[in-house]
N, C-alpha and C. Protein backbone atom coordinates (compact mmCIF):
# COMPACT_ATOMS: atom_id res chain seq x y z
N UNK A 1 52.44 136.86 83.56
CA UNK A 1 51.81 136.15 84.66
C UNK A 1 50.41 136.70 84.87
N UNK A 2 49.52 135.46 85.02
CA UNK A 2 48.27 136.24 85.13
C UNK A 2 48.19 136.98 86.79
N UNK A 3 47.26 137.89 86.68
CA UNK A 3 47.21 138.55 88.00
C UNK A 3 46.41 137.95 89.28
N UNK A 4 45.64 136.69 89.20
CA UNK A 4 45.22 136.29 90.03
C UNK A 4 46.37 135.17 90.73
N UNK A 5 47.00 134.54 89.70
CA UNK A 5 48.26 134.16 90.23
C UNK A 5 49.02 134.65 90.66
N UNK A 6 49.70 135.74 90.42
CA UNK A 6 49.98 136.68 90.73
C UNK A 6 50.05 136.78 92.44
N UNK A 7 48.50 137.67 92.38
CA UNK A 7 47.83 137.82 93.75
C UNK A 7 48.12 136.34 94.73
N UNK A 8 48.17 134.81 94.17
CA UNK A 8 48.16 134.17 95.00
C UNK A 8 49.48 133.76 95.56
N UNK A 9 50.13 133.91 94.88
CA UNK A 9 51.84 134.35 94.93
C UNK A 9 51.98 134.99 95.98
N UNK A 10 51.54 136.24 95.87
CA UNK A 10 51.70 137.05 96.92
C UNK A 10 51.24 136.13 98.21
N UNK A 11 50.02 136.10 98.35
CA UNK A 11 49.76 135.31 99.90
C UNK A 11 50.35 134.47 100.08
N UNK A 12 50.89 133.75 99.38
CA UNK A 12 51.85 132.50 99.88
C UNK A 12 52.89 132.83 100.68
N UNK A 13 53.72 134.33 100.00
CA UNK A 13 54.56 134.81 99.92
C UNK A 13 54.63 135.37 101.87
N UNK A 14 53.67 136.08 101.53
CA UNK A 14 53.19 136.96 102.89
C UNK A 14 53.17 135.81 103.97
N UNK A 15 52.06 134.65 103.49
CA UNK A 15 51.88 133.53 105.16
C UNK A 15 53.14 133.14 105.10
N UNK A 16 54.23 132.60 104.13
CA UNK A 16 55.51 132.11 104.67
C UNK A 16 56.72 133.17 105.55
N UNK A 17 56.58 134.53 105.26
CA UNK A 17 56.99 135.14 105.90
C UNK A 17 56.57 134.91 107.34
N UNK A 18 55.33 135.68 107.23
CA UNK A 18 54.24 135.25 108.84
C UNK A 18 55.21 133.65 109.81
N UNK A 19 54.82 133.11 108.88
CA UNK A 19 55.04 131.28 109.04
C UNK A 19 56.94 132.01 109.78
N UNK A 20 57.88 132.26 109.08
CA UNK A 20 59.34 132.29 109.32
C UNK A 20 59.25 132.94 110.55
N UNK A 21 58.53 134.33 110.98
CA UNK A 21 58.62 135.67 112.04
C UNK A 21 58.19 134.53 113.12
N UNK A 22 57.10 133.56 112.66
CA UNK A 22 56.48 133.01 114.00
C UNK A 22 57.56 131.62 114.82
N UNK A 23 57.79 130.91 113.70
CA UNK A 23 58.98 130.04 113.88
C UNK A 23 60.19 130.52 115.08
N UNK A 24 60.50 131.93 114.32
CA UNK A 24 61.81 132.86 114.63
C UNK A 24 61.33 132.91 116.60
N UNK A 25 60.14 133.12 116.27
CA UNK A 25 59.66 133.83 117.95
C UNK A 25 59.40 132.45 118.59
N UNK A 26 59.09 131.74 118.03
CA UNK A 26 58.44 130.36 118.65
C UNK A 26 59.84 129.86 119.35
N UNK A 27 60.80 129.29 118.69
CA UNK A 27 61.88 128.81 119.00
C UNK A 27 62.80 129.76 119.52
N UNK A 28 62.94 130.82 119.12
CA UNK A 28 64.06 131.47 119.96
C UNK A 28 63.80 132.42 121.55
N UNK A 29 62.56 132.68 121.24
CA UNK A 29 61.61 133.58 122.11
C UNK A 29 60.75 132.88 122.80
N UNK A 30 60.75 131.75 122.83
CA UNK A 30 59.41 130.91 123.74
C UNK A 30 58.55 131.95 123.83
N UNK A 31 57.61 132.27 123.12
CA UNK A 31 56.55 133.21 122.88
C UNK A 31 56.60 134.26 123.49
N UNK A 32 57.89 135.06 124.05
CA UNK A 32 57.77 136.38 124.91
C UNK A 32 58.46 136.71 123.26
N UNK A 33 57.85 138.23 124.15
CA UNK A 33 58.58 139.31 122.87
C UNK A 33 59.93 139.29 122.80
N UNK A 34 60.23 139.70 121.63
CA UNK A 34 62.23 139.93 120.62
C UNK A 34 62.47 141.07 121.01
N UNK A 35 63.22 140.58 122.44
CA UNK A 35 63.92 142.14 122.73
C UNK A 35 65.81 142.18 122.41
N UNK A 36 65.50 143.06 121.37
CA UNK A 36 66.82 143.26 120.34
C UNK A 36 67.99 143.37 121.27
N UNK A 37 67.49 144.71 122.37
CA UNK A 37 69.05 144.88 123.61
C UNK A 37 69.36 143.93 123.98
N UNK A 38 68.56 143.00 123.97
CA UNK A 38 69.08 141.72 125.15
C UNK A 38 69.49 140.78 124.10
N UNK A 39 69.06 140.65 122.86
CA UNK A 39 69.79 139.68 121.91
C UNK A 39 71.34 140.58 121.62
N UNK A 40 71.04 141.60 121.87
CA UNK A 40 72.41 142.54 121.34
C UNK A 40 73.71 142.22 122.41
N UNK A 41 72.97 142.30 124.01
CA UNK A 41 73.36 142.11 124.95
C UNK A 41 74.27 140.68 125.07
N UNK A 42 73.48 139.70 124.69
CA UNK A 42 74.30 138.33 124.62
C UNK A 42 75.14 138.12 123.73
N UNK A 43 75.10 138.93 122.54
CA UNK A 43 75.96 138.81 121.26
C UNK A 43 77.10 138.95 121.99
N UNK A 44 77.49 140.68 122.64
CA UNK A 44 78.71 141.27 122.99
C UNK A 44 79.09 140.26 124.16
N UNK A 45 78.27 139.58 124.68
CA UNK A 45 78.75 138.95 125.73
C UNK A 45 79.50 137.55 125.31
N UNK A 46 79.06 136.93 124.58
CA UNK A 46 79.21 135.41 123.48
C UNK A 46 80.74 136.25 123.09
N UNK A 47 80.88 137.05 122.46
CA UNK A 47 82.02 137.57 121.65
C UNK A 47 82.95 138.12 121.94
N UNK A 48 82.89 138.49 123.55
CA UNK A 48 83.38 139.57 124.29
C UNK A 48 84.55 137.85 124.90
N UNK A 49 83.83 136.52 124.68
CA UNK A 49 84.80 135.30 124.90
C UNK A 49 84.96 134.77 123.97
N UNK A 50 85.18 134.46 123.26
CA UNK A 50 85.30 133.22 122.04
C UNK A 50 84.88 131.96 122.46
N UNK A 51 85.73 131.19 124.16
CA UNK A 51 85.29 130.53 124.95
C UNK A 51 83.80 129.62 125.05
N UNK A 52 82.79 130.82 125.48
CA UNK A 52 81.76 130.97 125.41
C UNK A 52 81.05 130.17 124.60
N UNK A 53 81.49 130.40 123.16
CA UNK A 53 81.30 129.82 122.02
C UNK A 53 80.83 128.50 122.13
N UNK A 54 82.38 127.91 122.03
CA UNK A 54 82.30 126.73 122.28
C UNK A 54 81.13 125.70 123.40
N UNK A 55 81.54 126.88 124.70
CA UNK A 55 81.19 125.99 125.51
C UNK A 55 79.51 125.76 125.19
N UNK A 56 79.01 126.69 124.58
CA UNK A 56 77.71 126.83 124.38
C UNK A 56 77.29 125.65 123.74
N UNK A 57 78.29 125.20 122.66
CA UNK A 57 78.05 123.77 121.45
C UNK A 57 78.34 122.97 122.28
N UNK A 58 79.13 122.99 123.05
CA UNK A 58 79.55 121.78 124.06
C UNK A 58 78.45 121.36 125.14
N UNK A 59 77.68 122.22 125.32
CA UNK A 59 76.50 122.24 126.88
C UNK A 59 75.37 121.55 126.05
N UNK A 60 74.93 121.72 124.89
CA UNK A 60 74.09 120.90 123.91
C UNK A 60 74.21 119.81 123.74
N UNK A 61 73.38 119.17 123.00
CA UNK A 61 73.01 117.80 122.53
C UNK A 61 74.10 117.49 121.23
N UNK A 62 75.01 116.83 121.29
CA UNK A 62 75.35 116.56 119.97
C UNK A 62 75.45 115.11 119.96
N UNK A 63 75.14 113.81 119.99
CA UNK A 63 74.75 112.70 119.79
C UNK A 63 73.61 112.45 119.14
N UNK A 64 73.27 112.28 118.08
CA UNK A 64 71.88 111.63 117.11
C UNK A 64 71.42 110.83 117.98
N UNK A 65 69.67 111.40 118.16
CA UNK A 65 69.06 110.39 118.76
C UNK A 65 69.10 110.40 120.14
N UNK A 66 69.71 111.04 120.83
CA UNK A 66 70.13 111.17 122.26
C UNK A 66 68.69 111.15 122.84
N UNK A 67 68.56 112.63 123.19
CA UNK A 67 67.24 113.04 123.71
C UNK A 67 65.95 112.75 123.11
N UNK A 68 65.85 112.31 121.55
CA UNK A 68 64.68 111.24 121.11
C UNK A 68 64.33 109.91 121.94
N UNK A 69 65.55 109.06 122.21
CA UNK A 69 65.65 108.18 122.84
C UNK A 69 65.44 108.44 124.05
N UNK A 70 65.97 109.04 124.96
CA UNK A 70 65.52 109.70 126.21
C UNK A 70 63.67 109.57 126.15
N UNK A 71 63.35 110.60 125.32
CA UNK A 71 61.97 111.21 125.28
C UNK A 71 61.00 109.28 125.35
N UNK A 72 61.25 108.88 124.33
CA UNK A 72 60.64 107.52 123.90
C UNK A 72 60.62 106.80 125.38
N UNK A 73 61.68 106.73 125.96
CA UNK A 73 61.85 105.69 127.53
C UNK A 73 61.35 105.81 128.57
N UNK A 74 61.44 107.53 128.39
CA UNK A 74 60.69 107.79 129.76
C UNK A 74 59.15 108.05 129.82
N UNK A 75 59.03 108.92 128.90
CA UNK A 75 57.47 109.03 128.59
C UNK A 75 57.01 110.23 129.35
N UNK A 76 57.79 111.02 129.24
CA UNK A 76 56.94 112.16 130.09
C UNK A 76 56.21 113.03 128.77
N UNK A 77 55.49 114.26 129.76
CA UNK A 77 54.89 115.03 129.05
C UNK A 77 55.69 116.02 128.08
N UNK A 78 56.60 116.49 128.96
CA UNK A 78 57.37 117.35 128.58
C UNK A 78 58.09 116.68 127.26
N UNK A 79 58.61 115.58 127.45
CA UNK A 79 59.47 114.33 126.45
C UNK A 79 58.53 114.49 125.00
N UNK A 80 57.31 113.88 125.21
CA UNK A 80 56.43 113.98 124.30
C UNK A 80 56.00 115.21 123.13
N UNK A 81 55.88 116.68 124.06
CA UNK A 81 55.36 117.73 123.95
C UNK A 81 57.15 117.97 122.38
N UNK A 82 57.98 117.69 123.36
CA UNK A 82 59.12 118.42 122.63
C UNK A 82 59.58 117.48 121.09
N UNK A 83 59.16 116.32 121.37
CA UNK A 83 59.45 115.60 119.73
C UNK A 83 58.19 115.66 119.07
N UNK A 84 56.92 115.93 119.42
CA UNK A 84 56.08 116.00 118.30
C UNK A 84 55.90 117.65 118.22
N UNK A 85 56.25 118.33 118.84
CA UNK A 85 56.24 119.52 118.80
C UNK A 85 57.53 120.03 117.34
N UNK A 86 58.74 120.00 117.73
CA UNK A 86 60.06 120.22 116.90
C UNK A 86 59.67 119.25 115.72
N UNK A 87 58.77 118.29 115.64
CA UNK A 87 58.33 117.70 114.23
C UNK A 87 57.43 118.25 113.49
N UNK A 88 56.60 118.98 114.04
CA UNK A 88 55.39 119.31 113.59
C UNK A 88 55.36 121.12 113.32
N UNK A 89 56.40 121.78 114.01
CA UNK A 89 56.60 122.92 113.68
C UNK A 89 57.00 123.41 112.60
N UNK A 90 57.50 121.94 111.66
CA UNK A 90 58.43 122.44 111.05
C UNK A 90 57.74 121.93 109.62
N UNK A 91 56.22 121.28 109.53
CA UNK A 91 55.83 120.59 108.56
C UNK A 91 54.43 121.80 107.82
N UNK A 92 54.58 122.86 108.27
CA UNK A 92 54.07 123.95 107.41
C UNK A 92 55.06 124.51 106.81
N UNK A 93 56.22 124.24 107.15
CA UNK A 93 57.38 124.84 106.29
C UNK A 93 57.64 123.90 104.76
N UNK A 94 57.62 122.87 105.10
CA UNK A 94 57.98 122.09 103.88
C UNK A 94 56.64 121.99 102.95
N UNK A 95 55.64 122.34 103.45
CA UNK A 95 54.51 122.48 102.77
C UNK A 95 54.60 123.70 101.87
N UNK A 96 54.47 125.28 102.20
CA UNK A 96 55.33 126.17 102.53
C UNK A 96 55.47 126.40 101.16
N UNK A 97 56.98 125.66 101.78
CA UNK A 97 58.62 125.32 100.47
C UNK A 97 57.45 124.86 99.07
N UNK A 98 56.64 123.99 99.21
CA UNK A 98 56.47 123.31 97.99
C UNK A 98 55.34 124.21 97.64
N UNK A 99 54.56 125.11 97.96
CA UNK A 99 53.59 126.20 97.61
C UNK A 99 54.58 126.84 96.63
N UNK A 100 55.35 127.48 97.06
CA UNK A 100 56.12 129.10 96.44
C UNK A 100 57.12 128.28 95.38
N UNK A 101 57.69 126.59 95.41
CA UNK A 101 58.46 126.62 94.02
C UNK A 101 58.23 125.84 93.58
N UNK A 102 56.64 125.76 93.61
CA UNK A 102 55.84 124.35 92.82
C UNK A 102 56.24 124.44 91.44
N UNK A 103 56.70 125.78 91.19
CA UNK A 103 57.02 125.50 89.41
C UNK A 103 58.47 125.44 89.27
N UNK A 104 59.23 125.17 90.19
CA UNK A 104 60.32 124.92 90.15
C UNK A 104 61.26 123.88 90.41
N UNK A 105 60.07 122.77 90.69
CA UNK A 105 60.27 121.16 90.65
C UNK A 105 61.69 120.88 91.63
N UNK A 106 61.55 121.31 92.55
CA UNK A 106 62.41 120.95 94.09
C UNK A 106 62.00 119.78 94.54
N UNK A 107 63.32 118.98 94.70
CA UNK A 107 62.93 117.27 95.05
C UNK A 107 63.10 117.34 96.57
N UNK A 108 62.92 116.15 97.35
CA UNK A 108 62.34 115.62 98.25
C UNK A 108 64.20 115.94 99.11
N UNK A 109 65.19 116.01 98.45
CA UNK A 109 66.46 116.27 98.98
C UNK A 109 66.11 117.85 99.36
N UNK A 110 66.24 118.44 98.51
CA UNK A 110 66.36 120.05 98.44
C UNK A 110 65.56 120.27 99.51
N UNK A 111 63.94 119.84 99.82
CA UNK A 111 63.38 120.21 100.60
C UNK A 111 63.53 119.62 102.19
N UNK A 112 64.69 118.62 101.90
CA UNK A 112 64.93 118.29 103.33
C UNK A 112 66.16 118.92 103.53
N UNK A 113 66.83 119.54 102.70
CA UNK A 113 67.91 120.37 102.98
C UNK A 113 67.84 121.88 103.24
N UNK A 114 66.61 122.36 102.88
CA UNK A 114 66.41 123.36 103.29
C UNK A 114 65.78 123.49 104.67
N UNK A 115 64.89 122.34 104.76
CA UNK A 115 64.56 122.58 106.53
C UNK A 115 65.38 122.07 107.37
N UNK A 116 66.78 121.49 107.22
CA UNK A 116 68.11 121.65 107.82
C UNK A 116 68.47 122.98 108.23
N UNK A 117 68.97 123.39 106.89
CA UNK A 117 69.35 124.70 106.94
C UNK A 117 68.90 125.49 107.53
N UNK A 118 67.68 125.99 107.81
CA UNK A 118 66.83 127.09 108.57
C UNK A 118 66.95 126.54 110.06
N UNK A 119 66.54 125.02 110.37
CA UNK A 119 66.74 124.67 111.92
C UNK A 119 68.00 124.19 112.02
N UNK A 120 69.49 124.58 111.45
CA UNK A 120 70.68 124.59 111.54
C UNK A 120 70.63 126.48 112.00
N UNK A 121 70.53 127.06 110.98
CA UNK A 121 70.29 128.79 111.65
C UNK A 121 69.81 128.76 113.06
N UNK A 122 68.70 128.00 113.43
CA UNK A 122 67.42 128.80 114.22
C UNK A 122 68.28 127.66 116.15
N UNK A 123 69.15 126.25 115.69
CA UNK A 123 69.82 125.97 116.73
C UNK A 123 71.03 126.91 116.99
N UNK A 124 71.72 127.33 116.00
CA UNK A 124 72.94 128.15 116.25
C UNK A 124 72.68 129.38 117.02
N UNK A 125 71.91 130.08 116.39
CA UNK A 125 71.25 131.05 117.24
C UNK A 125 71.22 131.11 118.72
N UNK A 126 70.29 129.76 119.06
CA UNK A 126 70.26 129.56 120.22
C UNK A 126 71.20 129.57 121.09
N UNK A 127 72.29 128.52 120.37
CA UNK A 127 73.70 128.47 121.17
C UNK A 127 74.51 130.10 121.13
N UNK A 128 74.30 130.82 120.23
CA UNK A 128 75.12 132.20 120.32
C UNK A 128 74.29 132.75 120.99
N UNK A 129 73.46 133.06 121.02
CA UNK A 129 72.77 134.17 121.85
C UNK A 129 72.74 133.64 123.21
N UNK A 130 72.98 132.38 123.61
CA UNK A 130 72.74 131.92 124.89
C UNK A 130 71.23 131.87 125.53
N UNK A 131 70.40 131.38 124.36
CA UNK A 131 68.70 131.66 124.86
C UNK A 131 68.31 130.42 124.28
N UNK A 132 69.07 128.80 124.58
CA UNK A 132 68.64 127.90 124.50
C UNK A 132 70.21 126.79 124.26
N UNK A 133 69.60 125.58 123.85
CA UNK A 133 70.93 124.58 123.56
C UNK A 133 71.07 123.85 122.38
N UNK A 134 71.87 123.86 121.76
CA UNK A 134 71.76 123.37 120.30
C UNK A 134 72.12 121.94 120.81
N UNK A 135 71.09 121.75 119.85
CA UNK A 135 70.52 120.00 120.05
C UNK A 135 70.40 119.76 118.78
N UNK A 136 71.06 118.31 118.36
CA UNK A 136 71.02 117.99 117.28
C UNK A 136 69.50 116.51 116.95
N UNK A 137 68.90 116.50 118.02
CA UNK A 137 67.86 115.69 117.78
C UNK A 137 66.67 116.56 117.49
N UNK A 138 67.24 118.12 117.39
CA UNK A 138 66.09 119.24 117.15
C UNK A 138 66.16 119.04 115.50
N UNK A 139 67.72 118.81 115.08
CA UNK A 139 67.71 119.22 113.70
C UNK A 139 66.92 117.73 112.59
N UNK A 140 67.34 116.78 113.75
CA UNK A 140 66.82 115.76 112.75
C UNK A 140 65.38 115.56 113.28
N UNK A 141 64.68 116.15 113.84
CA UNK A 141 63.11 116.29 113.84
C UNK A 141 62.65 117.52 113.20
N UNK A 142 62.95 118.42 113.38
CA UNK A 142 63.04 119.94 112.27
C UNK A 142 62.59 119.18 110.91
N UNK A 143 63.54 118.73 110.44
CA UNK A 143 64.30 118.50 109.16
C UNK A 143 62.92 117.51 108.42
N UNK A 144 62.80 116.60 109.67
CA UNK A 144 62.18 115.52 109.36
C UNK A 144 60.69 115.78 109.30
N UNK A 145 60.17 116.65 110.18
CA UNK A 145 59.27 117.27 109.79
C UNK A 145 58.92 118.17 108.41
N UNK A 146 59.87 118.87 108.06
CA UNK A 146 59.73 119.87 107.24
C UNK A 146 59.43 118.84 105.69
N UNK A 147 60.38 117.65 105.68
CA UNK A 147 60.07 116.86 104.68
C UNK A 147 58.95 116.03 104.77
N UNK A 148 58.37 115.59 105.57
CA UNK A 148 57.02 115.27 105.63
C UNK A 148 55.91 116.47 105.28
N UNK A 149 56.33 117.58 105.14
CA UNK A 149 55.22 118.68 104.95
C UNK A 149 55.03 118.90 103.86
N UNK A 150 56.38 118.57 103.07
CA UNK A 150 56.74 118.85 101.85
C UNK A 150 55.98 117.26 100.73
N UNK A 151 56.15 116.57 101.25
CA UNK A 151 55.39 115.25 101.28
C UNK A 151 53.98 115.32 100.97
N UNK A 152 53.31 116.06 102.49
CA UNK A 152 52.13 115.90 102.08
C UNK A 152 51.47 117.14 100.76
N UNK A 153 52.57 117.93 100.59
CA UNK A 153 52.01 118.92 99.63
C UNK A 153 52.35 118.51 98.19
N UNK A 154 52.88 117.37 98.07
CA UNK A 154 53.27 116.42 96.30
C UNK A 154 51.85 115.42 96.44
N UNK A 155 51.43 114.45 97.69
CA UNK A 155 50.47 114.39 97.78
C UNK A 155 49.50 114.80 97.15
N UNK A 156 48.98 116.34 97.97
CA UNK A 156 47.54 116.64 97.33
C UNK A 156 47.76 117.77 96.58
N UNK A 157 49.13 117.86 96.18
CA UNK A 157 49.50 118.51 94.23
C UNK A 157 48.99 117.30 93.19
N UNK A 158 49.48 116.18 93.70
CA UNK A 158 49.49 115.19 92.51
C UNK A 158 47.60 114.79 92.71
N UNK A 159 47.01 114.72 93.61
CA UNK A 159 45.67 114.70 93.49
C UNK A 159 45.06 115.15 93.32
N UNK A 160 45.47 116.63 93.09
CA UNK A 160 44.68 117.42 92.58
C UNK A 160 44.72 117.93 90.76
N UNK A 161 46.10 117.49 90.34
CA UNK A 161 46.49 117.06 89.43
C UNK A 161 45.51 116.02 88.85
N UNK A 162 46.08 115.22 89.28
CA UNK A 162 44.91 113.75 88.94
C UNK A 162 43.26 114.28 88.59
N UNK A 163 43.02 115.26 89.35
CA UNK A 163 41.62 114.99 89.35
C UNK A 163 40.75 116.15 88.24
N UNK A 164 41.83 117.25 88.14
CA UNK A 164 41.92 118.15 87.07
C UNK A 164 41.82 117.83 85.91
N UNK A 165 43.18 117.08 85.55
CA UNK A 165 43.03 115.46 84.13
C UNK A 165 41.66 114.80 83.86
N UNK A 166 41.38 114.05 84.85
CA UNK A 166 39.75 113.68 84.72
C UNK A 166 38.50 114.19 84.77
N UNK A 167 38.79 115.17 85.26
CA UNK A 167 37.22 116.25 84.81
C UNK A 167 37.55 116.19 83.56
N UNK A 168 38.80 116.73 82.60
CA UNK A 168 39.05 117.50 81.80
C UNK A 168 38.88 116.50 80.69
N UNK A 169 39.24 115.29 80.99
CA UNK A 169 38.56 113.95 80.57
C UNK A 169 37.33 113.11 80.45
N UNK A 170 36.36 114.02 81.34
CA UNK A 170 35.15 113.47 81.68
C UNK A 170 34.78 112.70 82.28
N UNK A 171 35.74 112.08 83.08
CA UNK A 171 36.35 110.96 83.72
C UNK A 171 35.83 110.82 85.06
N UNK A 172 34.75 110.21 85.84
CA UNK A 172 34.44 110.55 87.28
C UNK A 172 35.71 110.45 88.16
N UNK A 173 35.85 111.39 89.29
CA UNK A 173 36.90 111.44 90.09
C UNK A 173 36.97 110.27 90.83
């Protein structure tokens, strides 16, 4: 591997970390600091019932579309703030995704299954620790975001592709 690739590897490597720590704090931490006792604190407490558990999945959103639909009718700020927000948080990730395994030809599934997966982690969380409500109109805006990010990075791969070919061709862009 050459070493400037290499090197750019690395930064990818590093901002997607950055990108995950900030996600992690964004959504679970509403931007206050990760205080471990108190995540430790709710664990023993979540576990100390089994109960709990449940009721936690139960106090959430589980109807598709629920609170999208909500958001769309009423029109508030808050409504607004929270579906383009949970869409858009999640579309440096799928961008991200397609930086670090551009040579590993991950389709448009994989990358919407992986930003499932992470905002499947990052709602559960919420519901166990008791520091939010698992909502499933989070996962299909998460998700849906993350594949639009991933989108726009085949985009301006393939145009930049394209345009590489035609220099290399002599070809005006």
């Amino acid at each position: 591997m050459k070493p400037k690739k290499m090197l750019i590897d690395i930064y990818i490597l590093v901002l997607f970390t950055l990108y995950v720590y900030a996600l992690f704090k964004i959504i679970l931490f509403k931007f206050g600091s990760i205080d471990m006792t108190f995540l430790w604190h709710q664990l023993k407490l979540i576990l100390g019932n089994p109960d709990n558990i449940r009721w936690q999945f139960q106090k959430g959103n589980l109807v598709p579309f629920k609170e999208i639909s909500r958001a769309i009718h009423t029109i508030s700020s808050h409504g607004l703030i929270n579906l383009v927000g949970n869409f858009a948080i999640f579309m440096p990730f799928g961008i991200l995704l397609g930086l670090m395994l551009r040579n590993k030809k991950i389709s448009f599934i994989g990358s919407f299954t992986l930003s499932l997966g992470l905002s499947l982690i990052l709602e559960c969380a919420q519901a166990l620790f008791s520091i939010g409500s698992f909502d499933v109109d989070d996962l299909i805006l998460n998700s849906s975001g993350g594949l639009i990010g991933f989108i726009i990075f085949k985009i301006f791969a393939n145009l930049v592709t394209t345009s590489s070919v035609n220099q290399a061709r002599g070809r005006p862009i």
